[in-house]
Protein backbone atom coordinates (compact mmCIF):
# COMPACT_ATOMS: atom_id res chain seq x y z
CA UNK A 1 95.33 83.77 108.77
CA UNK A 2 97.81 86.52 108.72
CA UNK A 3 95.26 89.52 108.43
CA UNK A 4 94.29 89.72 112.47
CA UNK A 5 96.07 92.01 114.52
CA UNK A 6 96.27 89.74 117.43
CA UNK A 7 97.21 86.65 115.32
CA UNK A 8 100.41 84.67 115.84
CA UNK A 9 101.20 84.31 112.05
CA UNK A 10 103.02 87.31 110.38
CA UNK A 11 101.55 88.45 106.59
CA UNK A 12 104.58 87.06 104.03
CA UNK A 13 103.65 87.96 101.05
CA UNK A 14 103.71 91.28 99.83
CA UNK A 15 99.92 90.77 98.65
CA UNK A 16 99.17 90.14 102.59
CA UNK A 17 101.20 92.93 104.18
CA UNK A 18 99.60 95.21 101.77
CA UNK A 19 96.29 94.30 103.18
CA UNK A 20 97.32 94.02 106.46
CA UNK A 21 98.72 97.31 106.84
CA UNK A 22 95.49 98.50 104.70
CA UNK A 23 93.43 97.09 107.38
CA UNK A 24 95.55 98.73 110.44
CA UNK A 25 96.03 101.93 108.98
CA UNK A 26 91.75 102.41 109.34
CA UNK A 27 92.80 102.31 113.38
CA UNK A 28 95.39 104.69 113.32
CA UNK A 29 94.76 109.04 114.16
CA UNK A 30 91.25 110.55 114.57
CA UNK A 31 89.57 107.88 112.68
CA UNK A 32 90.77 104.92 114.32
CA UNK A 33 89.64 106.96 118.01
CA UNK A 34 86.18 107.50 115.95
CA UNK A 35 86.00 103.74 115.33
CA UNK A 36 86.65 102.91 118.50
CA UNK A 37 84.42 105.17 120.32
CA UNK A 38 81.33 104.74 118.21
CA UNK A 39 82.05 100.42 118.80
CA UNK A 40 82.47 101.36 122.61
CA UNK A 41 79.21 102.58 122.71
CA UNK A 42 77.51 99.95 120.32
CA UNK A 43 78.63 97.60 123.10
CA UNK A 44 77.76 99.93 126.08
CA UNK A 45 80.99 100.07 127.33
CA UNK A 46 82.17 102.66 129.37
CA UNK A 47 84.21 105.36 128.19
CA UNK A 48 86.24 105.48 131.38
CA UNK A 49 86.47 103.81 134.68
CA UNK A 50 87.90 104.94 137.95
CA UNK A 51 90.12 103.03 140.66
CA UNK A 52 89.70 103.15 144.09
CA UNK A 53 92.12 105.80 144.48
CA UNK A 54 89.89 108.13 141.59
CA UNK A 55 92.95 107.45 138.91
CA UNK A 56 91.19 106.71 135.06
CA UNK A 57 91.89 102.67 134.60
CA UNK A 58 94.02 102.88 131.55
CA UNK A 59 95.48 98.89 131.31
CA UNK A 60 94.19 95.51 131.06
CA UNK A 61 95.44 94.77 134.85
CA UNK A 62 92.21 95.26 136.73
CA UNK A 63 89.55 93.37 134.32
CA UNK A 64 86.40 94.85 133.96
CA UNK A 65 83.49 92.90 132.11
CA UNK A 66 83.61 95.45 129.11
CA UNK A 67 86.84 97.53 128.43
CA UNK A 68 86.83 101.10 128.82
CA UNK A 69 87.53 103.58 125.73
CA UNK A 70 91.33 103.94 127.63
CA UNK A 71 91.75 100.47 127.62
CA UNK A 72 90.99 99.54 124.47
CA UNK A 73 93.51 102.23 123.49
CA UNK A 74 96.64 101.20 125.37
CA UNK A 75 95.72 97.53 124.27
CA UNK A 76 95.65 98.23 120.54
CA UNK A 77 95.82 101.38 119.21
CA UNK A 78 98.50 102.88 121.22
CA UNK A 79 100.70 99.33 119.77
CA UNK A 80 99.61 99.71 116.47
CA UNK A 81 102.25 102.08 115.35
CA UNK A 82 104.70 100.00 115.25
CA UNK A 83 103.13 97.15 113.29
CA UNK A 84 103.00 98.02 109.61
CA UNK A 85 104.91 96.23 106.81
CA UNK A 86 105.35 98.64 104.03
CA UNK A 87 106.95 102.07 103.83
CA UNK A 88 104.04 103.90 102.61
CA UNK A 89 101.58 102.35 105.78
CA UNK A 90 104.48 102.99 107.91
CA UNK A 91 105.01 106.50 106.61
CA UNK A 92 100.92 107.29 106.80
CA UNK A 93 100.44 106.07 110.13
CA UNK A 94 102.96 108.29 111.60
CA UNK A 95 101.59 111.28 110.61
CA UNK A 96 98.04 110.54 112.20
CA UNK A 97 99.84 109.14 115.18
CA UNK A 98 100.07 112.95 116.69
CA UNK A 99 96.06 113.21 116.11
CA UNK A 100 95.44 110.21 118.20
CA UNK A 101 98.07 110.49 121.14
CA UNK A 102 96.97 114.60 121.22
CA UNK A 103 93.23 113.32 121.26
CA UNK A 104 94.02 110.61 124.04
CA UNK A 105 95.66 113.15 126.35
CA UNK A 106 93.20 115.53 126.21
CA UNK A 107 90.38 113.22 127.19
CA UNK A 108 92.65 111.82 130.07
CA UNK A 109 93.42 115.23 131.12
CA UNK A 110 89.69 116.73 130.78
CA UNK A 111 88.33 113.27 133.04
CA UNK A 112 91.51 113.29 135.67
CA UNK A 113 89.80 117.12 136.56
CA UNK A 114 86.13 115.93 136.38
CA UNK A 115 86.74 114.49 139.70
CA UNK A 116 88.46 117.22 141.53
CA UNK A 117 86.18 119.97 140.52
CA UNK A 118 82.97 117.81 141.48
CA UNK A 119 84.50 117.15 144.91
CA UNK A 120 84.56 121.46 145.44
């Protein structure tokens, strides 16, 4: 019960944080981006969408049938920093936090000039 990320009931024993932050720490840095990228395209989903006004679609607020790679992010991965148990998780998943964010920004940046330079 306590093992989902998105679950309502908290891991109490030490037995069950251990495994839950076992379980979150394979989503944090370059490998949880790696995970999530090679699912996104298992599923066919998009890596990014554009709004209306060309801006990459980066929240759940305008709901697309399949959720973009920038989505999916800012819905889990960006949030699961701050969701480990134990010291040691903790202390692991801030140093690939860096990887991930640096990883993120770059894409975002690299796609918010796509559009610009195709335009010329």
């Amino acid at each position: 019960m306590s093992h989902r990320y998105r679950n309502h009931a908290p891991p109490v024993s030490i037995e069950a944080k251990i495994l839950f932050d076992a379980d979150k720490l394979d989503a944090c840095g370059a490998l949880g981006i790696a995970r999530t990228l090679v699912y996104q395209g298992q599923i066919m989903a998009p890596l990014y969408i554009l709004s209306d006004d060309g801006k990459i679609i980066t929240g759940g607020g305008d709901y697309q049938e399949k959720s973009t790679f920038f989505q999916e992010y800012n819905f889990k991965l960006a949030n699961v920093y701050d969701s480990f148990f134990t010291a040691r998780a903790k202390e692991m998943a801030m140093k690939r936090q860096k990887a991930a964010l640096d990883f993120y920004n770059s894409l975002y940046n690299e796609i918010s000039e796509l559009k610009p330079a195709l335009e010329q």
